[in-house]
Every structure is written in C-alpha cells, then in structure tokens.
C-alpha atoms as a PDB file:
ATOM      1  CA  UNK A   1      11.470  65.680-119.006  1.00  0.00           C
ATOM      2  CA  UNK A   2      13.606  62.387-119.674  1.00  0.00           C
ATOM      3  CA  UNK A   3      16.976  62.739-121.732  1.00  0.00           C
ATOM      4  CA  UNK A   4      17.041  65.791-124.137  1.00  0.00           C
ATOM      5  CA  UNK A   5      20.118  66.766-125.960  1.00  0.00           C
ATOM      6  CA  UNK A   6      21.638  69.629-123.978  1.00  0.00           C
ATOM      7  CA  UNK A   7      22.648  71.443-127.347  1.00  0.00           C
ATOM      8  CA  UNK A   8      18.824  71.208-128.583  1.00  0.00           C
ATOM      9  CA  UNK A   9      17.658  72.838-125.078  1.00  0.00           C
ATOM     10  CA  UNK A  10      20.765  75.462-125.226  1.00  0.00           C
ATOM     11  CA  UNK A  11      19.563  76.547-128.829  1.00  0.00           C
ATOM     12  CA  UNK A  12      15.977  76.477-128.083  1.00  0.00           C
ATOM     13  CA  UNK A  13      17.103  78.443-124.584  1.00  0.00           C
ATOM     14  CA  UNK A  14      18.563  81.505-127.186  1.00  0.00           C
ATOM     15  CA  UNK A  15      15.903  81.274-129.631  1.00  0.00           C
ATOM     16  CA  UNK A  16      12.701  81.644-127.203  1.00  0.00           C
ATOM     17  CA  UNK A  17      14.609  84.159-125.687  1.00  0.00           C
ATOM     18  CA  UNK A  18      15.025  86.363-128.731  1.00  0.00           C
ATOM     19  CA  UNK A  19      12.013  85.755-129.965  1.00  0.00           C
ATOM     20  CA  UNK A  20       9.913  86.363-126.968  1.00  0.00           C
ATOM     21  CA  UNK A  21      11.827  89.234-125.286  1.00  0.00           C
ATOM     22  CA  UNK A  22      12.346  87.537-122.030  1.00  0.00           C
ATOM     23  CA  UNK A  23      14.821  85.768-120.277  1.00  0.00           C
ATOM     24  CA  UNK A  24      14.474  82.435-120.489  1.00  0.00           C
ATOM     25  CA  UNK A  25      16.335  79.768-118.450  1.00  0.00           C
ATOM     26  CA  UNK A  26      16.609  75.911-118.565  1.00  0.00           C
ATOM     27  CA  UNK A  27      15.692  73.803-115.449  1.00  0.00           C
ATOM     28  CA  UNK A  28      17.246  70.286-114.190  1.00  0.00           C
ATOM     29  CA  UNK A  29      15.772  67.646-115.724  1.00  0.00           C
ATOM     30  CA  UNK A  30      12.160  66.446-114.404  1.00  0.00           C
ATOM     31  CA  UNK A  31      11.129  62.485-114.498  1.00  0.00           C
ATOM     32  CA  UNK A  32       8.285  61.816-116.548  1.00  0.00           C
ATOM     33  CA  UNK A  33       5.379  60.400-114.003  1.00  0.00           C
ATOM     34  CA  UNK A  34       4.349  56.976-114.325  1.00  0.00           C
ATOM     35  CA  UNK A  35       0.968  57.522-114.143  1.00  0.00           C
ATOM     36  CA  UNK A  36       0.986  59.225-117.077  1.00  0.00           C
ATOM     37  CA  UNK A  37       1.541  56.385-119.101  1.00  0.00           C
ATOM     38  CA  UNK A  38      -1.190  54.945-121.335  1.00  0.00           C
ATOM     39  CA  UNK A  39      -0.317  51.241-121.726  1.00  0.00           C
ATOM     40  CA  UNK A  40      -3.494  50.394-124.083  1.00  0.00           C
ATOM     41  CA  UNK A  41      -1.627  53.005-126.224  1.00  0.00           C
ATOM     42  CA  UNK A  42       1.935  53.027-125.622  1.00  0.00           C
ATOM     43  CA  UNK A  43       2.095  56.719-125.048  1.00  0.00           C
ATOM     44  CA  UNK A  44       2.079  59.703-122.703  1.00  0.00           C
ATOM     45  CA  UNK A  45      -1.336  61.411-121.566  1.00  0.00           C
ATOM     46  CA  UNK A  46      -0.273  65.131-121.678  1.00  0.00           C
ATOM     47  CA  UNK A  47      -2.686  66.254-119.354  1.00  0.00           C
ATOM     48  CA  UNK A  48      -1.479  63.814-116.313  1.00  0.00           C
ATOM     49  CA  UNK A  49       2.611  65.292-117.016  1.00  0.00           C
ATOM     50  CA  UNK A  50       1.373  69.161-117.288  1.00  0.00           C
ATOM     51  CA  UNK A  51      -0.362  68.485-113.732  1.00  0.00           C
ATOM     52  CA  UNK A  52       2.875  67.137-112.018  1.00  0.00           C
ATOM     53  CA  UNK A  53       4.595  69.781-113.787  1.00  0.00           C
ATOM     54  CA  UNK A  54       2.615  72.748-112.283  1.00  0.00           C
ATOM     55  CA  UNK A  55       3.823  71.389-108.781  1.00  0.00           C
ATOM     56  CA  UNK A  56       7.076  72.671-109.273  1.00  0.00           C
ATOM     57  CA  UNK A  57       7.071  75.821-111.062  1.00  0.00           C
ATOM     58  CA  UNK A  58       9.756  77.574-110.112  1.00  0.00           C
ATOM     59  CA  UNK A  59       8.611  81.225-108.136  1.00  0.00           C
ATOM     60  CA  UNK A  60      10.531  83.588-110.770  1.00  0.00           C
ATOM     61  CA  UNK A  61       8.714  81.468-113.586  1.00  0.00           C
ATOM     62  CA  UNK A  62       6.329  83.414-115.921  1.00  0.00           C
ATOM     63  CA  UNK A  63       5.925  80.587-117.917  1.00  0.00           C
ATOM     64  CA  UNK A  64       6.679  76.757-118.481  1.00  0.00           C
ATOM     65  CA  UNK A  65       7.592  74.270-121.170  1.00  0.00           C
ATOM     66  CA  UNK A  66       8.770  71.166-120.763  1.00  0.00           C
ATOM     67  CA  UNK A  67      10.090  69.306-123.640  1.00  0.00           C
ATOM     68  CA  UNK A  68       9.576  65.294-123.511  1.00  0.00           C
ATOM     69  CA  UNK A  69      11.314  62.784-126.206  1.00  0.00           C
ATOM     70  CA  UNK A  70       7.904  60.584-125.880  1.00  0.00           C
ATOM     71  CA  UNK A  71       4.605  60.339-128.092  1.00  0.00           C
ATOM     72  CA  UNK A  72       2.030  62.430-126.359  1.00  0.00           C
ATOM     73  CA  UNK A  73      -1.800  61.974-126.253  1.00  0.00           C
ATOM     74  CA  UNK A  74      -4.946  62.919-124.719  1.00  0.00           C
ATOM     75  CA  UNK A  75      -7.680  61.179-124.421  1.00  0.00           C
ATOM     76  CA  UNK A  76      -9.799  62.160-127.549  1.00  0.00           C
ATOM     77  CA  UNK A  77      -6.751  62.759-130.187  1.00  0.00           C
ATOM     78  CA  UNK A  78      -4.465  59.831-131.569  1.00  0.00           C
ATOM     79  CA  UNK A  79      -1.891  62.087-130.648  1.00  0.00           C
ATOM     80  CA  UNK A  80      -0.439  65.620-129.707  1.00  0.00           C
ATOM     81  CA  UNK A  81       2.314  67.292-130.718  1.00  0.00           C
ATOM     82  CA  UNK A  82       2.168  69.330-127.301  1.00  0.00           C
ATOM     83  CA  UNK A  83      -0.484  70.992-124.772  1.00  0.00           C
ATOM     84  CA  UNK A  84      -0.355  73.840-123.275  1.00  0.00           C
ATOM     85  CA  UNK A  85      -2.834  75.350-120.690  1.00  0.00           C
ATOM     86  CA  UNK A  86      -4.823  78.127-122.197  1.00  0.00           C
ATOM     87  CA  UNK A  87      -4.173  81.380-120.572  1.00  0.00           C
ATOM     88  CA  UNK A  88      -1.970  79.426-118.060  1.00  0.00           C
ATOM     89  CA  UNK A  89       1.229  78.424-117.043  1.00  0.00           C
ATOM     90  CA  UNK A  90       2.527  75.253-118.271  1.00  0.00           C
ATOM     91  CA  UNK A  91       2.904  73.667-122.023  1.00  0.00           C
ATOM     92  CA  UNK A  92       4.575  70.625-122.774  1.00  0.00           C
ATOM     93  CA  UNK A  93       6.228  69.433-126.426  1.00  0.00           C
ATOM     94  CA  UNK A  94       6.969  66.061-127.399  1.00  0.00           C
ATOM     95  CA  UNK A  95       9.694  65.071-129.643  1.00  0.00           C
ATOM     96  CA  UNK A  96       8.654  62.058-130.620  1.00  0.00           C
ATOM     97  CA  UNK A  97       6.788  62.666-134.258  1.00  0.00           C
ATOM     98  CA  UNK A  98       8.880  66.027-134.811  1.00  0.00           C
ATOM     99  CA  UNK A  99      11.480  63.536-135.426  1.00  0.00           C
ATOM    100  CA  UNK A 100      12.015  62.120-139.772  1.00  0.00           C
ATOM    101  CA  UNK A 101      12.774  59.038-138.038  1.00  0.00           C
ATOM    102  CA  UNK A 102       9.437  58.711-137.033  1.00  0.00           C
ATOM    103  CA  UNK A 103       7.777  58.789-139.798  1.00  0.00           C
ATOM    104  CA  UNK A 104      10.684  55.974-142.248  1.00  0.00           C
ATOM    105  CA  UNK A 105      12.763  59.146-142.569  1.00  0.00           C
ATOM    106  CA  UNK A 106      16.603  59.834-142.611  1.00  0.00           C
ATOM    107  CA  UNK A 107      17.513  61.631-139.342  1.00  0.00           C
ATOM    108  CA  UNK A 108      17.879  65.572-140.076  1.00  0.00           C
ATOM    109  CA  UNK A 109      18.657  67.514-137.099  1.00  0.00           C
ATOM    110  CA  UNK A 110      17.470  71.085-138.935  1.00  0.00           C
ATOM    111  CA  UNK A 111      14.089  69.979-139.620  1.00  0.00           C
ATOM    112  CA  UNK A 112      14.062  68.255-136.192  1.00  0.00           C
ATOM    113  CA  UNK A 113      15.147  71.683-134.512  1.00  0.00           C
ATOM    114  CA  UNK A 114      12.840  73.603-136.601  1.00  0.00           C
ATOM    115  CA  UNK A 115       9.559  71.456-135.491  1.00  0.00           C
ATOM    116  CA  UNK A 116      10.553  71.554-131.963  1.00  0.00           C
ATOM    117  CA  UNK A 117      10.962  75.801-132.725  1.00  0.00           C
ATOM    118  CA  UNK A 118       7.502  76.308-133.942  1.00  0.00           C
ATOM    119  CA  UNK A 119       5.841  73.793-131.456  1.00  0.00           C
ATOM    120  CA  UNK A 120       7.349  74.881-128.441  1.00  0.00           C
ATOM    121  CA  UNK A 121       5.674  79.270-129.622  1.00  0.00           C
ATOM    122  CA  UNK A 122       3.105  77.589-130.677  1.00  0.00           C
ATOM    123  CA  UNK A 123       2.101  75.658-126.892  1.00  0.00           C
ATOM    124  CA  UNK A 124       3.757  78.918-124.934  1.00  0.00           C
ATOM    125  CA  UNK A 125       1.331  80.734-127.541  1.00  0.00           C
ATOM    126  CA  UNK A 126      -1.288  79.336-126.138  1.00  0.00           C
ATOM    127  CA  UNK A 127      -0.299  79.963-122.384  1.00  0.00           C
ATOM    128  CA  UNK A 128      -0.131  83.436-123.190  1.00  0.00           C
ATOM    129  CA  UNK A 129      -3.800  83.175-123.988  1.00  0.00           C
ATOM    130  CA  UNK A 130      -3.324  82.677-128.025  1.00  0.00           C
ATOM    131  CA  UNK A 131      -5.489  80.442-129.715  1.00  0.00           C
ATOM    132  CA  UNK A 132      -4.979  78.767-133.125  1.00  0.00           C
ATOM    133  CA  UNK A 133      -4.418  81.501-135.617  1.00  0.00           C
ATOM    134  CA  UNK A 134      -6.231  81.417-139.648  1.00  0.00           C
ATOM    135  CA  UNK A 135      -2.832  83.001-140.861  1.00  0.00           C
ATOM    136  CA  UNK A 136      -1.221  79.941-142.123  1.00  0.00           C
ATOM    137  CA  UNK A 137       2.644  81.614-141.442  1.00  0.00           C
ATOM    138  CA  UNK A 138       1.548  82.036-138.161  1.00  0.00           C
ATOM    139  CA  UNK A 139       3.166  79.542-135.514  1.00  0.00           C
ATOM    140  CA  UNK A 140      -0.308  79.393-133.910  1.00  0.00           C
ATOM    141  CA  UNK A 141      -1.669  77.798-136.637  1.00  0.00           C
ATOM    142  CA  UNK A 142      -2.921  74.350-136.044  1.00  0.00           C
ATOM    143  CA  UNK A 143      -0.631  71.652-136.843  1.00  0.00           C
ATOM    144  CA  UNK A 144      -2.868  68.378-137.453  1.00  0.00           C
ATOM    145  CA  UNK A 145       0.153  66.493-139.059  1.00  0.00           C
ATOM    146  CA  UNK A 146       3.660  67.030-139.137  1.00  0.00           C
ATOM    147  CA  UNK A 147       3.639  68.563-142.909  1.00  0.00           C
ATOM    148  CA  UNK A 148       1.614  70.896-141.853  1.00  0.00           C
ATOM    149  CA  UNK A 149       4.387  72.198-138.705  1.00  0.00           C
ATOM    150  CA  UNK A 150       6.386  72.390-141.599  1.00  0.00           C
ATOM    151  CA  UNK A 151       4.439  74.512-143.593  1.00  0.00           C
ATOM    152  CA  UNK A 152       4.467  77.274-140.863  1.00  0.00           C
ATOM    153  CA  UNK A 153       6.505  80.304-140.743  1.00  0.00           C
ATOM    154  CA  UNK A 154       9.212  80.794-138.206  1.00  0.00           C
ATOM    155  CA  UNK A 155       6.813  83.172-135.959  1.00  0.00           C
ATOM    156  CA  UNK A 156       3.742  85.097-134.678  1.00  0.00           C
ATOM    157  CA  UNK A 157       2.104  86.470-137.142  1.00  0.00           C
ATOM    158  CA  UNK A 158       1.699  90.189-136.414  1.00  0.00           C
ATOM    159  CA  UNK A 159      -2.132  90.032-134.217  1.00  0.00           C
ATOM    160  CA  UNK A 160      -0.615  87.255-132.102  1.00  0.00           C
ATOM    161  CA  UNK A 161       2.994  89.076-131.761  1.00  0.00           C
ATOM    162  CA  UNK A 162       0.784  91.789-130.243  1.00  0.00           C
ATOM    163  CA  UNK A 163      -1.595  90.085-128.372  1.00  0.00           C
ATOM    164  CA  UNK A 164       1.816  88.298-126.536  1.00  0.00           C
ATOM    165  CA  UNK A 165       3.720  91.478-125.992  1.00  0.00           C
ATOM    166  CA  UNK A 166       0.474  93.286-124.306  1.00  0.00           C
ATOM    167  CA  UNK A 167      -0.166  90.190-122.330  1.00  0.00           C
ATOM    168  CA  UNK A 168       4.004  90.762-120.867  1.00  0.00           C
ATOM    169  CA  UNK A 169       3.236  94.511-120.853  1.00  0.00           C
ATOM    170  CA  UNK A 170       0.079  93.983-118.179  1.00  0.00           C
ATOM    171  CA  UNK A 171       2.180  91.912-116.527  1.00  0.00           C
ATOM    172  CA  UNK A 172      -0.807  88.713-117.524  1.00  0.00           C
ATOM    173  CA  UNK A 173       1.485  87.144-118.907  1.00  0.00           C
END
C-alpha cells in the first residue's frame, strides 16, 4: 500500500514462499484510504485499511498481506506493528517503527528486512488462526516493542509450524 521498495517485496515474495510452502505472488500497488487516517494522531487506523483491503482480494488468494510504509494504530494501542484478522484473510504490516531510523538510528537495511520477515509470519500467523505463542523463538510471539521483534527467531516454532501446515492441508487455510 503506498511506495514499497520493489527489492524488499521481491525478497519478502521468496522468503514467505519458502517458508510457508505456497506460492506466493505480489499484487499492484493499492492506495492507502483516506479515511483511515487518524489526524488527532498522525497515523493509520489498521482496522479501516484491512476493511478496504478485503474488497479486493484477488479470487486465487488464500491469504493477504499488505505491507504499508506508515505508523499503524488502533484505537486502544499507541501503535501496531501490524493486524491481521484472526482466522481470516487479510493482515497488514507497517514499516514505519521496523525502521532504525525511527527510533535516532543509522539506517540498516538487514535489520529493517529482518523486522518486516518476522512481522509479516507473525500477522499471516494469525490469519491462519495462530495466536501469540509463549515460545519466545517463535515468530508468534508478541512483539510489544521493537527489541522485542528482534529478539525472535526467524520462524514458527514447531506447534505453530503444525498448526499452519494442517490448517493448508484441510484446505482452512
């Protein structure tokens, strides 16, 4: 949604793909909705952008993520990193505070990719009916701040690997 580096969504394309087992395939590039903007807050209300985005699901689409280079929010939470709907179809991720910038850093593209990585199992996680995981290597694990997406392994811990791949297998997914 917006501008997103085309390298960045080519990488991510491969990497999903491989780790998921399933094809995976980028879409053109969807406006973010006005009305999703909070003004009191200067940010994005998640919630509004996965509704628009659910309009145009593609027919062939298991699943959807939409990656957005804005600060997401909803309502009750400062901020999100991403939302997904549980059990559902569509997740969002925004880039915004995966970025060192952000936060007085020096730009580092690795740690940059590797935030948008984990975030982007962890919301389609969540569509495939995952919910935060105890397992601390676990991508489902809940990521309050952005040290704490660091601190995550690269994947599903074992329970949730399974819990995805029988989800595909009954054709839930």
């Amino acid at each position: 949604m917006g501008p997103v580096d085309g390298h960045l969504l080519q990488t991510l394309q491969a990497d999903l793909q491989r780790t998921l087992k399933l094809r995976v395939k980028t879409m053109g590039n969807m406006l973010v909705p006005d009305e999703s903007y909070e003004r009191g807050r200067n940010q994005y209300h998640s919630t509004k952008i996965l509704k628009v985005m659910l309009v145009d699901v593609p027919t062939d689409a298991m699943k959807i993520l939409g990656l957005i280079d804005k600060d997401l929010c909803i309502p009750i939470l400062t901020y999100v990193f991403g939302e997904a709907q549980l059990g559902g179809t569509a997740s969002i991720v925004a880039l915004a505070r995966l970025r060192q910038e952000f936060h007085g850093l020096p730009a580092d593209r690795d740690i940059f990719y590797e935030r948008i990585r984990k975030e982007s199992l962890h919301e389609l996680g969540h569509t495939f009916g995952l919910t935060h995981c105890r397992d601390p290597e676990c991508v489902m694990c809940l990521a309050n701040t952005v040290m704490d997406v660091d601190r995550k392994g690269r994947g599903y811990c074992r329970e949730c690997e399974y819990v995805i791949a029988m989800t595909i297998d009954s054709g839930g997914g």
